[in-house]
N, C-alpha and C. Protein backbone atom coordinates (compact mmCIF):
# COMPACT_ATOMS: atom_id res chain seq x y z
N UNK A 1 0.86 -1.18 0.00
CA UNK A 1 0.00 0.00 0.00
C UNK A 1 0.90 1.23 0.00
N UNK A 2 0.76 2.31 -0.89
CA UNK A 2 1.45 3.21 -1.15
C UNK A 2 1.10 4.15 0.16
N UNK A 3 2.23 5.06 0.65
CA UNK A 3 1.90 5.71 1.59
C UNK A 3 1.29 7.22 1.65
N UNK A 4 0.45 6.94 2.69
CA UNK A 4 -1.23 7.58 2.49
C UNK A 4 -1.01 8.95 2.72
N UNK A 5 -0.22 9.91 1.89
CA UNK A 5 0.60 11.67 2.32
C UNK A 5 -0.54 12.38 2.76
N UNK A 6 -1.99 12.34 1.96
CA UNK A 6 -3.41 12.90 1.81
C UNK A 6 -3.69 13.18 3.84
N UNK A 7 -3.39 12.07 4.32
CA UNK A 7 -3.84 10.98 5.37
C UNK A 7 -3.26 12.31 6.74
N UNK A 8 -3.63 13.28 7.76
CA UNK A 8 -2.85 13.78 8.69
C UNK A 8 -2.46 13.44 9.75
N UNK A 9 -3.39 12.16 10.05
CA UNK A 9 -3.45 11.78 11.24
C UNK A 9 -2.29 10.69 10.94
N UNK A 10 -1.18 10.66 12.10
CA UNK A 10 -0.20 9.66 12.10
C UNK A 10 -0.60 8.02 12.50
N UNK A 11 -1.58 8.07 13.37
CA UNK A 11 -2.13 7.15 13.78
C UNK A 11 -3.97 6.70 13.61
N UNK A 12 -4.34 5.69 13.77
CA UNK A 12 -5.62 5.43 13.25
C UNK A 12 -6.54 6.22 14.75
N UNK A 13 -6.10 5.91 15.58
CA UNK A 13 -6.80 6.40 16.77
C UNK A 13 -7.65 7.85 16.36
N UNK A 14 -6.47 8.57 15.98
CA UNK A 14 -6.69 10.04 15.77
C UNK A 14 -8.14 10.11 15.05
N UNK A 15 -8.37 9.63 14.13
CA UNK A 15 -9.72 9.69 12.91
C UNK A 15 -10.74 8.45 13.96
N UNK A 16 -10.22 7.80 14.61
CA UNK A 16 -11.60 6.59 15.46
C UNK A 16 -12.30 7.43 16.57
N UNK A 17 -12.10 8.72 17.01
CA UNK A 17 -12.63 9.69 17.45
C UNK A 17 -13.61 9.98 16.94
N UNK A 18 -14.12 10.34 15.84
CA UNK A 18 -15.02 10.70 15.35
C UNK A 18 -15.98 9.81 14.83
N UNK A 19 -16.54 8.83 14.97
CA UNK A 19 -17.19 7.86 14.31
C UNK A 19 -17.39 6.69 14.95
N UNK A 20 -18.45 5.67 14.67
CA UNK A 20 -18.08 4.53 15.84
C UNK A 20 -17.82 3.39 14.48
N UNK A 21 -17.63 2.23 14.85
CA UNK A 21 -16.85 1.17 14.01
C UNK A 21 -17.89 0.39 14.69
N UNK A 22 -17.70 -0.95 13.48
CA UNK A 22 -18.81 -1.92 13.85
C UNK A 22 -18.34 -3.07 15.31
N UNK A 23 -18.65 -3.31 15.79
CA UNK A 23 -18.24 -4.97 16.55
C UNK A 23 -16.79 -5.43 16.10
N UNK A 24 -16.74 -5.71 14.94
CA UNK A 24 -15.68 -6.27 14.69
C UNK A 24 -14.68 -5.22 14.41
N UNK A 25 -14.81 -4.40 13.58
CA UNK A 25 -13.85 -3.49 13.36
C UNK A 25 -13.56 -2.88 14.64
N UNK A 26 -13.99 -2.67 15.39
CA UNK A 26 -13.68 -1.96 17.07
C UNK A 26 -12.43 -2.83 17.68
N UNK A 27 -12.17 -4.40 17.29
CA UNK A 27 -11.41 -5.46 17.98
C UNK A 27 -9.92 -4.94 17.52
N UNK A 28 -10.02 -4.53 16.05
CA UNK A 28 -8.54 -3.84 15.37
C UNK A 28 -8.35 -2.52 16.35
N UNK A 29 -9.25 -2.21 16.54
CA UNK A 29 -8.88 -0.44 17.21
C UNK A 29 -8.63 -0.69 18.08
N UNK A 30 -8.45 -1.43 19.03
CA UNK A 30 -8.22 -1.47 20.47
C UNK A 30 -6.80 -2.14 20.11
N UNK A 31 -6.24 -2.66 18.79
CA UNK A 31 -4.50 -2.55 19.26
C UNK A 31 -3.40 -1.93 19.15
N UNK A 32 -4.35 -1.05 19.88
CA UNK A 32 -3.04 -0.07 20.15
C UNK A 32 -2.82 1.27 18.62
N UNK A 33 -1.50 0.99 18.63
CA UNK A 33 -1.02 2.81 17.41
C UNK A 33 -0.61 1.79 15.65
N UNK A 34 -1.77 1.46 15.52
CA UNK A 34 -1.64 1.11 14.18
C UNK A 34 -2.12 2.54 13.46
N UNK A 35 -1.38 2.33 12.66
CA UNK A 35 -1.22 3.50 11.65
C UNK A 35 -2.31 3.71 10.72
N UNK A 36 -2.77 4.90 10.16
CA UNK A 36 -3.89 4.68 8.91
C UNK A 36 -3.60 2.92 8.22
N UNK A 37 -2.81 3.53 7.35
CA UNK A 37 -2.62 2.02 6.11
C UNK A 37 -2.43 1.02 7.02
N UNK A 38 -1.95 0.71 7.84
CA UNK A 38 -2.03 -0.56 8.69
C UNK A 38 -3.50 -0.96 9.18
N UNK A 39 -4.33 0.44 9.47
CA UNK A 39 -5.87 0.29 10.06
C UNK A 39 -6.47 -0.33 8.89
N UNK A 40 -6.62 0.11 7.84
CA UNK A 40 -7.64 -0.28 6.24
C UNK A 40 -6.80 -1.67 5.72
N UNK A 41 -5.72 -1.87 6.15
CA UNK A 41 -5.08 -3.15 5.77
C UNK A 41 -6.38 -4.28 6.52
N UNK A 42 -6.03 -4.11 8.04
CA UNK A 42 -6.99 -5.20 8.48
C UNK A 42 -8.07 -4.90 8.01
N UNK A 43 -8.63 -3.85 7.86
CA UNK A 43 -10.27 -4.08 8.02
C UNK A 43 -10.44 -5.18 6.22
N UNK A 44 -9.54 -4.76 5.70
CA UNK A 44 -9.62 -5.15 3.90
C UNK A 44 -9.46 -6.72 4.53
N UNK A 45 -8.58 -7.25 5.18
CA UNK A 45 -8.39 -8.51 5.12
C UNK A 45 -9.48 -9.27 6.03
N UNK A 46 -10.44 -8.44 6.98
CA UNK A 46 -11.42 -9.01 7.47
C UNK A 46 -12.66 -8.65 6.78
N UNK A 47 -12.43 -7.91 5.41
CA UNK A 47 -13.70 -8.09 4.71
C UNK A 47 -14.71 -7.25 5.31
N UNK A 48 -14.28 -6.09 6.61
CA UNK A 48 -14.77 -5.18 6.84
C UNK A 48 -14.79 -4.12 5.72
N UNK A 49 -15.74 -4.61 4.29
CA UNK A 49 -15.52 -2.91 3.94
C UNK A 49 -16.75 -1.31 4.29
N UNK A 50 -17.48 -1.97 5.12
CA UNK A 50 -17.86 -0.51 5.40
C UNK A 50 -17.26 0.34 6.26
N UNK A 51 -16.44 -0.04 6.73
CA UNK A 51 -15.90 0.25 8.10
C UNK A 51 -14.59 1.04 7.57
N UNK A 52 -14.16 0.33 6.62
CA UNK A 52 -12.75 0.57 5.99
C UNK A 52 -13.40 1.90 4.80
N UNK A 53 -14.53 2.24 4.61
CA UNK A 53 -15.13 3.28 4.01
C UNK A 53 -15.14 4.44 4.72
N UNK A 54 -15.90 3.90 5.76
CA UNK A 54 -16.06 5.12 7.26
C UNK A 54 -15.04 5.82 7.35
N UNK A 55 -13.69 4.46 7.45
CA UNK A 55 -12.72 5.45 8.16
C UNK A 55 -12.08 6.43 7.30
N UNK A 56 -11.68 5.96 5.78
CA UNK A 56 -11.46 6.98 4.96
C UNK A 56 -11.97 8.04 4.58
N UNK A 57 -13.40 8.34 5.01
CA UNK A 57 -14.14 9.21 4.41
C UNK A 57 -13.75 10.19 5.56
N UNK A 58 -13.34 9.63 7.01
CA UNK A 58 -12.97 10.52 7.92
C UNK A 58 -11.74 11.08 8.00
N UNK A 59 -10.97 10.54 7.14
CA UNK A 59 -9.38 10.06 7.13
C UNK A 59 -9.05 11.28 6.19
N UNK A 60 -9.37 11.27 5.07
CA UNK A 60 -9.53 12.13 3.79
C UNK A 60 -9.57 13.85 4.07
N UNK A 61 -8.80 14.62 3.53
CA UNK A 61 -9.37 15.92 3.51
C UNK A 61 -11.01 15.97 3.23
N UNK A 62 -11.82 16.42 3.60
CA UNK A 62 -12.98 17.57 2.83
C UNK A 62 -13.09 17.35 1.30
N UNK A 63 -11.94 17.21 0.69
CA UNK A 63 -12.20 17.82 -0.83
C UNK A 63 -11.95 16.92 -1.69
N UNK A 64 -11.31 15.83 -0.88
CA UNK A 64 -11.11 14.17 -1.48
C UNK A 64 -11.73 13.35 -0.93
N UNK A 65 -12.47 13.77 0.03
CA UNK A 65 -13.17 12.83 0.81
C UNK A 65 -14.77 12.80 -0.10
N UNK A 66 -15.14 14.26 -1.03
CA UNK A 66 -16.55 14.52 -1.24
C UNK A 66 -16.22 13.77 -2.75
N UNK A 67 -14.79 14.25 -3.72
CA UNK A 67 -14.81 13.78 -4.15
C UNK A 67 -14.82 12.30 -4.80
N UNK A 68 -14.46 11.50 -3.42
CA UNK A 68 -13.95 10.04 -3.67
C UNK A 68 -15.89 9.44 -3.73
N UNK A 69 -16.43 10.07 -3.08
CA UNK A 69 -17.77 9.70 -3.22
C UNK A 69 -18.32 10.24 -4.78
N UNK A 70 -18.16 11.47 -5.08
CA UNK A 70 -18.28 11.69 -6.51
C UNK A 70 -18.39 10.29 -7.41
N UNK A 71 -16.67 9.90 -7.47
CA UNK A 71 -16.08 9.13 -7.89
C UNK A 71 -17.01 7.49 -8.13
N UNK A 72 -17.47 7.33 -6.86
CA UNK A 72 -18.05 5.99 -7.15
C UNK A 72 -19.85 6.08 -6.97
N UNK A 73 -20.46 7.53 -7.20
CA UNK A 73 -21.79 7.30 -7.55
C UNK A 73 -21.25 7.37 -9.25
N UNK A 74 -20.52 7.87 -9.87
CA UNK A 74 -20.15 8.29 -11.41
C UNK A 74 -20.28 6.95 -11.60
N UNK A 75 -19.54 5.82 -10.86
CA UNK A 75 -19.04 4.67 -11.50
C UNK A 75 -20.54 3.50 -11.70
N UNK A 76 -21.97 4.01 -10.78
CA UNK A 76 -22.75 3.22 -10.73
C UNK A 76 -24.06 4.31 -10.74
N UNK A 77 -23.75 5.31 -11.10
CA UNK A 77 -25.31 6.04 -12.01
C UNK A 77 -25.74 5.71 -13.22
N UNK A 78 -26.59 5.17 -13.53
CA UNK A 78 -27.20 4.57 -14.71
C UNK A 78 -27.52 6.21 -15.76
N UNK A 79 -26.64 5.59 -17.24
CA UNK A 79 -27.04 7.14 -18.21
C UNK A 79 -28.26 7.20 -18.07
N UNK A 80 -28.85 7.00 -17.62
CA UNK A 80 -30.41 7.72 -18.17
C UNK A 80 -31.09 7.82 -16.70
N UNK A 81 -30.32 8.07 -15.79
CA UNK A 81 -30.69 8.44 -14.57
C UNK A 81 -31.64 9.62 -14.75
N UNK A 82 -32.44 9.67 -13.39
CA UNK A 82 -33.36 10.76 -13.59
C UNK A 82 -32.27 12.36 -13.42
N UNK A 83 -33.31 13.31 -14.54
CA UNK A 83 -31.79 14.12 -14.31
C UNK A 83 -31.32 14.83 -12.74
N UNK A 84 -32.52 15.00 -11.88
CA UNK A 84 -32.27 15.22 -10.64
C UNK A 84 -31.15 14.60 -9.95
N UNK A 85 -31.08 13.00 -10.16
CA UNK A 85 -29.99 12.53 -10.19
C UNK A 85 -28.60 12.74 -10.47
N UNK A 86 -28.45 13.03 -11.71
CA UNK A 86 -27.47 13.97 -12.47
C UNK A 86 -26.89 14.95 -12.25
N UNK A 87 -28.17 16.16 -11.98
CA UNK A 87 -27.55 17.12 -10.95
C UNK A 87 -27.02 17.19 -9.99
N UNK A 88 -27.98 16.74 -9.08
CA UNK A 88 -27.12 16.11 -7.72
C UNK A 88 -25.61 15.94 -7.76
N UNK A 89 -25.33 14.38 -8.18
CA UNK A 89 -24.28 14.63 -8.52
C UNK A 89 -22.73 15.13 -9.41
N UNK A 90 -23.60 16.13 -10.22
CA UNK A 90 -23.18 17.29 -11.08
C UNK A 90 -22.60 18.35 -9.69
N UNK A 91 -23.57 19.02 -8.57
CA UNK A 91 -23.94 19.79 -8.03
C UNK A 91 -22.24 19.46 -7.04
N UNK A 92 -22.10 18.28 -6.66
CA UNK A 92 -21.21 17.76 -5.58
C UNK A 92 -19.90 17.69 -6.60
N UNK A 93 -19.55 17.45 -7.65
CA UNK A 93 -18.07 17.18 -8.39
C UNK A 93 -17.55 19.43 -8.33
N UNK A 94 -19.27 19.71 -8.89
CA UNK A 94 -18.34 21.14 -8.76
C UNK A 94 -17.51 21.43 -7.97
N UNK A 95 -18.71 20.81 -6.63
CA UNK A 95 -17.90 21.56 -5.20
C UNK A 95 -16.73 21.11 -5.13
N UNK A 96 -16.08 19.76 -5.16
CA UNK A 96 -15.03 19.48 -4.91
C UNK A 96 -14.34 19.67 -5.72
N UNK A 97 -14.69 19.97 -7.29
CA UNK A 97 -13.59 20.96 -7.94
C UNK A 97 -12.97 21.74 -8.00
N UNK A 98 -13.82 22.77 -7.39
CA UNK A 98 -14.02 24.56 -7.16
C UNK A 98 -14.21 24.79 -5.95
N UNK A 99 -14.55 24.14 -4.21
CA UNK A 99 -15.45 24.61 -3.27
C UNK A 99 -15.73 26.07 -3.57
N UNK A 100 -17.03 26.67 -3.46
CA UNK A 100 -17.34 27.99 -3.24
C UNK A 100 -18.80 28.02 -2.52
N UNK A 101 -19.15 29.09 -1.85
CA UNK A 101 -20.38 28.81 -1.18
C UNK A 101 -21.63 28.76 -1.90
N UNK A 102 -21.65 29.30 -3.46
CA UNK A 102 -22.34 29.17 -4.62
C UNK A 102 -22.49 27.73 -4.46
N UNK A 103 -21.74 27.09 -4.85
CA UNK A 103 -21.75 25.58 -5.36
C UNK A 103 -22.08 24.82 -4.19
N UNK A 104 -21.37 25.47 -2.91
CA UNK A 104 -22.50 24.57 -1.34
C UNK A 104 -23.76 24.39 -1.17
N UNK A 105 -23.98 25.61 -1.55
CA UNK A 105 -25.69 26.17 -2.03
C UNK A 105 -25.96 25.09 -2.76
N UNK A 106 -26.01 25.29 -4.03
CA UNK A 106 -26.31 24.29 -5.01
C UNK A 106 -26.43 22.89 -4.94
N UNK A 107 -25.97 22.36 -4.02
CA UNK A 107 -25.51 21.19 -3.69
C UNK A 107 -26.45 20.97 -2.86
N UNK A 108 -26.86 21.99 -2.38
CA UNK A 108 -28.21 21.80 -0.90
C UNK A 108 -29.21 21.81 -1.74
N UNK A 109 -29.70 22.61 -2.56
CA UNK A 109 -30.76 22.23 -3.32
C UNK A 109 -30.91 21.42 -4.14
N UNK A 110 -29.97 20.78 -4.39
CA UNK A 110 -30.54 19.35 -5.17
C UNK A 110 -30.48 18.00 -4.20
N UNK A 111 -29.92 18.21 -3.22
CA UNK A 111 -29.72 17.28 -2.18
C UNK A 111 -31.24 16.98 -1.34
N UNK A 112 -31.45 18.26 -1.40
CA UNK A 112 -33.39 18.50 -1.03
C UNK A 112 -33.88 17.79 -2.15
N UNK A 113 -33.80 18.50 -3.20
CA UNK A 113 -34.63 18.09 -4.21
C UNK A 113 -34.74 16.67 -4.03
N UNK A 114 -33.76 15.80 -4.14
CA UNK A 114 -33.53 14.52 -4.13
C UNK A 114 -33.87 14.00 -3.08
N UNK A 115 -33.86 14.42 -2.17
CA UNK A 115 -34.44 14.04 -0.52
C UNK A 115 -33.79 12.49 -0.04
N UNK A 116 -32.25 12.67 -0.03
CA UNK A 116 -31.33 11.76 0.32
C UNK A 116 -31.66 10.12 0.20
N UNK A 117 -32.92 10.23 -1.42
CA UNK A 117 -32.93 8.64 -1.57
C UNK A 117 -32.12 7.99 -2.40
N UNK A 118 -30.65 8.75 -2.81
CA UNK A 118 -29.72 7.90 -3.91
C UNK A 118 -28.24 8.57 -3.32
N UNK A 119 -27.50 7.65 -4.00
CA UNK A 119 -26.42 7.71 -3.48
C UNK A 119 -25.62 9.52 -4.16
N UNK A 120 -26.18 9.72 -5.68
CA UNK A 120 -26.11 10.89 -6.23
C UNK A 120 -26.59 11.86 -4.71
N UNK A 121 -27.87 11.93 -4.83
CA UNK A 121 -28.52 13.13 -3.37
C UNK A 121 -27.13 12.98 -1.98
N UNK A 122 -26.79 11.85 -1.72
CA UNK A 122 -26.02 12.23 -0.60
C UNK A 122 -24.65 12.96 -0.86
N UNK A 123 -24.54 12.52 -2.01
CA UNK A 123 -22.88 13.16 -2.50
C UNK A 123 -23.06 14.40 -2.62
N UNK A 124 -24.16 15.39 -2.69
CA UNK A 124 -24.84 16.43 -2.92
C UNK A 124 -24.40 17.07 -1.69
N UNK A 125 -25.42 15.84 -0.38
CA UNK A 125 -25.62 16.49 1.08
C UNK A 125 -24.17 17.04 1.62
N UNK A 126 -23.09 15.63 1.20
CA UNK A 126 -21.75 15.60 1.82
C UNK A 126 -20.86 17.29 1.31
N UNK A 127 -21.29 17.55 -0.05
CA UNK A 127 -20.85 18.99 0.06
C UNK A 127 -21.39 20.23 0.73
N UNK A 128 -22.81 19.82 0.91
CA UNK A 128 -23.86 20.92 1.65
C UNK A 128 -22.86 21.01 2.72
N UNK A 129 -22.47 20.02 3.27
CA UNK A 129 -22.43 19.52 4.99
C UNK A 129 -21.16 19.97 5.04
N UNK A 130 -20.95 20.38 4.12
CA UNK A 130 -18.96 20.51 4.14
C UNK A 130 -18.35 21.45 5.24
N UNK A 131 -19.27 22.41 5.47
CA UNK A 131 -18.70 23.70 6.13
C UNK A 131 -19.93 24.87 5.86
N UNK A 132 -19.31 25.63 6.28
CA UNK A 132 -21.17 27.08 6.21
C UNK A 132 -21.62 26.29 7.59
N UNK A 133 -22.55 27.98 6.90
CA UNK A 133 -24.26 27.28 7.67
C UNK A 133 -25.12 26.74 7.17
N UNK A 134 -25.64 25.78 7.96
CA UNK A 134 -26.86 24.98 7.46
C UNK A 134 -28.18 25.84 7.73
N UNK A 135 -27.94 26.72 8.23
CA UNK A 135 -29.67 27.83 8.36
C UNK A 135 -29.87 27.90 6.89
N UNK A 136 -31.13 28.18 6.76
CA UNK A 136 -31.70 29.15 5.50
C UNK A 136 -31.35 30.20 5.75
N UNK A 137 -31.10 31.11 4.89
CA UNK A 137 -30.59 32.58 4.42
C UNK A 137 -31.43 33.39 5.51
N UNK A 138 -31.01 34.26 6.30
CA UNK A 138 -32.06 35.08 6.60
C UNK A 138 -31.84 34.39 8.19
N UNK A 139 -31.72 33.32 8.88
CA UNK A 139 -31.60 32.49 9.84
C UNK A 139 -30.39 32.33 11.13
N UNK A 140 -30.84 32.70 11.88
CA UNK A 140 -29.10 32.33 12.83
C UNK A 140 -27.96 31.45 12.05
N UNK A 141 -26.99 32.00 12.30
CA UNK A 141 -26.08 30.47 11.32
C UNK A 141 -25.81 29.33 12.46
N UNK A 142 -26.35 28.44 11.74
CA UNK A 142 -25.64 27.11 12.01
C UNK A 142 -24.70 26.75 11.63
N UNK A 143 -23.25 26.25 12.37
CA UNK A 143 -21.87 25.86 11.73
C UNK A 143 -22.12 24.09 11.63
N UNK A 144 -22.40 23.63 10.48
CA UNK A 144 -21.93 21.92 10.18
C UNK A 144 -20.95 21.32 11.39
N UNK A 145 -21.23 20.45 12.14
CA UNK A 145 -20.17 19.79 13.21
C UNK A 145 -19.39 19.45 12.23
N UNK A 146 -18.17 18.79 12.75
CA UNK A 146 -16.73 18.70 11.97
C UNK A 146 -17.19 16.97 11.74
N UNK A 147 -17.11 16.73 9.98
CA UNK A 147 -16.83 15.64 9.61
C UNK A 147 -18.00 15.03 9.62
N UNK A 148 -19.54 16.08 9.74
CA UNK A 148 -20.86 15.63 9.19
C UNK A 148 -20.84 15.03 7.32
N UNK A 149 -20.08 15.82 6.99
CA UNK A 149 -20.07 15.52 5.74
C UNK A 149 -19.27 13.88 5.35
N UNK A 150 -18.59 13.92 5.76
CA UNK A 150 -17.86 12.65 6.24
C UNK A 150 -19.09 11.28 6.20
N UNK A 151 -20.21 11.35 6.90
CA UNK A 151 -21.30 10.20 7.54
C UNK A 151 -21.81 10.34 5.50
N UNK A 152 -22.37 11.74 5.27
CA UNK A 152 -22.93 11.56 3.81
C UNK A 152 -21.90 10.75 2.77
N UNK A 153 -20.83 11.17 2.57
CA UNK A 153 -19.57 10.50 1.80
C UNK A 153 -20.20 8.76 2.02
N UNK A 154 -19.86 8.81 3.29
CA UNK A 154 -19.94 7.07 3.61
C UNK A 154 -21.34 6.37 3.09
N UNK A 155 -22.42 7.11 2.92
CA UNK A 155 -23.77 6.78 2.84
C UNK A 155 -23.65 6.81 1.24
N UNK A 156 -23.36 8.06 0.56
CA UNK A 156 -23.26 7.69 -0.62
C UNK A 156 -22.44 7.01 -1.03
N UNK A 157 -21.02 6.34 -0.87
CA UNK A 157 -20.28 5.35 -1.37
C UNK A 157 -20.94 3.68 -0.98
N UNK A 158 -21.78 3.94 0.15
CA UNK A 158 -22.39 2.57 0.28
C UNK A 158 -23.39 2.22 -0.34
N UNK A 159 -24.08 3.09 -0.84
CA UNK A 159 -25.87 2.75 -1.52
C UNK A 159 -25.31 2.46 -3.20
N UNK A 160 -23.84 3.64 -3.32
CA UNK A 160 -23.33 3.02 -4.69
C UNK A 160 -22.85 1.60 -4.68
N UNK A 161 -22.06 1.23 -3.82
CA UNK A 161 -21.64 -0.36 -3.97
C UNK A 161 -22.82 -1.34 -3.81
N UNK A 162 -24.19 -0.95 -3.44
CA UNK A 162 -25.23 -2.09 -3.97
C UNK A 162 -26.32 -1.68 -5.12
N UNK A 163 -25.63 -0.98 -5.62
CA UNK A 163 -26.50 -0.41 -7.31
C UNK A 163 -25.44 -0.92 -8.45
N UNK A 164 -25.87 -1.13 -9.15
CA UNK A 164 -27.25 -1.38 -9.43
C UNK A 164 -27.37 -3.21 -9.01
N UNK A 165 -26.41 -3.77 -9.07
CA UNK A 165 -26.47 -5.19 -8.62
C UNK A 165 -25.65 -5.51 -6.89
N UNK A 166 -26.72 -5.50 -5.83
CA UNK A 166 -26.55 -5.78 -4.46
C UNK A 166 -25.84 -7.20 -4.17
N UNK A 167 -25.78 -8.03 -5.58
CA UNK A 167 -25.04 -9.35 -5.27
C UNK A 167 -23.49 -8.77 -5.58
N UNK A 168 -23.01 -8.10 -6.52
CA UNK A 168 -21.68 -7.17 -6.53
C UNK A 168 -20.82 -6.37 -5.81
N UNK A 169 -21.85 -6.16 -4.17
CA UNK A 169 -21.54 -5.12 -3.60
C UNK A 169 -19.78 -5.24 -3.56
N UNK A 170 -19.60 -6.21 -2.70
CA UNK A 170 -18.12 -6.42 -2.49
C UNK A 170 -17.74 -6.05 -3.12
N UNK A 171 -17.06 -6.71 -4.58
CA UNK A 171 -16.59 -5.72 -5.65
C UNK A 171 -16.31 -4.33 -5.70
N UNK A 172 -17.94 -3.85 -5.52
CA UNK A 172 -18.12 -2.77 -6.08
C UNK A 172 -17.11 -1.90 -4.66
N UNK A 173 -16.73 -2.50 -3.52
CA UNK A 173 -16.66 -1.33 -2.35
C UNK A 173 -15.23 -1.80 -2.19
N UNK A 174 -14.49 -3.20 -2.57
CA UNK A 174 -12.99 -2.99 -3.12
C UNK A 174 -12.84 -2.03 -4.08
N UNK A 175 -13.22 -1.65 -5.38
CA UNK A 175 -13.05 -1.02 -6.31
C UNK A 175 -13.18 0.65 -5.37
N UNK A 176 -13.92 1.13 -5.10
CA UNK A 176 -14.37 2.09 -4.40
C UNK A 176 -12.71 2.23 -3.47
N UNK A 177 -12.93 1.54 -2.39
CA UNK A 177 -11.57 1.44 -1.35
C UNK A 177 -10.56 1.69 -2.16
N UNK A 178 -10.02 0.87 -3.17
CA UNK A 178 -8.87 1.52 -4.06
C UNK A 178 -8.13 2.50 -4.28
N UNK A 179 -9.86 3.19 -4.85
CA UNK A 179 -10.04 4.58 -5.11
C UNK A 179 -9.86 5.34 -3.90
N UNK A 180 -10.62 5.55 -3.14
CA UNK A 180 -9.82 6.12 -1.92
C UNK A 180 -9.05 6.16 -1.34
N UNK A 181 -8.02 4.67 -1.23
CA UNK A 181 -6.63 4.88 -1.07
C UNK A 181 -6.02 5.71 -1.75
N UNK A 182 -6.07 5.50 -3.28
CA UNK A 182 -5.11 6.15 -4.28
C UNK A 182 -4.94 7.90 -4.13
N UNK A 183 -6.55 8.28 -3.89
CA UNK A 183 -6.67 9.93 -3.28
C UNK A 183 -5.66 9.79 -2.13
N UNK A 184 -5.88 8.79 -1.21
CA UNK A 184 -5.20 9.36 -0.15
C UNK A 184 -3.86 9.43 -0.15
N UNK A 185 -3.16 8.62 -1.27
CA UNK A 185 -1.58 8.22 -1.43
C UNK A 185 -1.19 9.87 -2.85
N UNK A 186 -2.54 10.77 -2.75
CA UNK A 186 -2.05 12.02 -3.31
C UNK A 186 -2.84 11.73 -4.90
N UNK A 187 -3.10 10.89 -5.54
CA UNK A 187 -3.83 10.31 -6.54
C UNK A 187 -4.90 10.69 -6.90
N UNK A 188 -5.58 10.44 -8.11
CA UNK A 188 -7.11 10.89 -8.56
C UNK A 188 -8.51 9.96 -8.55
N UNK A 189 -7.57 9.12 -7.90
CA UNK A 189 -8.55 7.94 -7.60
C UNK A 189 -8.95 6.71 -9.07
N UNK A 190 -8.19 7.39 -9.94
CA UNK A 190 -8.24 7.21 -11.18
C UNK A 190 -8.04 5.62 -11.15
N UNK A 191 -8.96 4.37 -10.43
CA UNK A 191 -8.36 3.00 -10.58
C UNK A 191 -9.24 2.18 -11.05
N UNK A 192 -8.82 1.12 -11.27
CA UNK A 192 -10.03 0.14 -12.03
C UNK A 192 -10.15 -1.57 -11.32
C-alpha cells in the first residue's frame, strides 16, 4: 500500500474519534497505534468494507473525501438516470472541484430536491455539509459539526456499492476502497 501523504493523522486512533466502528472493526482499534494504512489493511483482510469506508471518508481531507464519493456514484449512475440525479451529482463534483459557497448552495438544493434517496442526493448532502451554515438565508447560522459531511460520503459510497447489482456489492466497495486509497496516497482515484 502506497503511503497515504493525503492521510494527517499519524495514527488510526486520531480519525476513530469521530465515528463509531462496527463490533468487529472496534477489535482492530483497540491494538493499540496502528497506523492509517495498517488500520484499512486489516479491516480489507477481514472483509470489513464498510468500516474501511467510514474510516477513509474521515481520514480524507474535505475535498477528497466529497470527491472520492463523486467518484463511485459516477461509477454506478445509470445514463439515463433521472436528471435530478445527475444534478445532484453534477452539483457535488463542482464543489469538490471549485469549493465555493455558490456551489455549497447548489448542492443543498438538489440534495433536497432529491431528498437523500440515492447515493447521487447524498454526495450532494456531503458537500452541503462541508462547512457554512446549514440555516436558511435570513436564519441564525448554524456551523456543520466537523466531519458531518464525512457520515454523507460514507452513505453515498455505500448505496453506490449495492447499485445497481446488491449481489456485486463487495466488488463494487474494493473497487471504491482503491479509489480512496489512491486519493489518499495524493492520486485521482483514477483506478479500475
Amino acid at each position: 500500500m502506497a503511503e497515504l501523504v493525503k492521510i494527517q493523522a499519524q495514527k488510526a486512533s486520531e480519525i476513530l474519534t469521530h465515528f463509531e466502528l462496527s463490533e468487529e472493526a472496534a477489535e482492530f482499534a483497540d491494538q493499540g497505534n496502528l497506523t492509517p494504512a495498517d488500520f484499512v489493511r486489516q479491516l480489507l483482510q477481514a472483509n470489513l468494507y464498510y468500516d474501511a469506508v467510514k474510516f477513509l471518508a474521515h481520514a480524507l481531507p474535505k475535498r477528497e473525501s466529497i470527491w472520492w464519493a463523486c467518484l463511485a456514484v459516477k461509477k454506478t449512475l445509470a445514463e439515463d438516470a433521472p436528471a435530478p440525479q445527475q444534478a445532484a451529482l453534477n452539483a457535488a463534483e463542482q464543489w469538490a472541484i471549485q469549493p465555493s459557497e455558490e456551489k455549497r448552495q447548489l448542492a443543498k438544493a438538489w440534495s433536497e430536491k432529491t431528498q437523500n434517496k440515492s447515493a447521487a442526493s447524498w454526495a450532494a448532502t456531503a458537500a452541503f455539509w462541508s462547512g457554512g451554515s446549514m440555516a436558511k438565508p435570513g436564519e441564525p447560522e448554524m456551523v456543520a459539526p466537523p466531519y458531518l459531511y464525512a457520515h454523507a460520503v460514507s452513505g453515498a459510497i455505500s448505496m453506490a456499492a449495492f447499485s445497481p447489482d446488491p449481489d456485486n456489492a463487495a466488488e463494487q466497495f474494493k473497487l471504491f476502497i482503491r479509489q480512496g486509497l489512491d486519493l489518499a496516497a495524493g492520486g485521482r482515484g483514477d483506478v479500475a
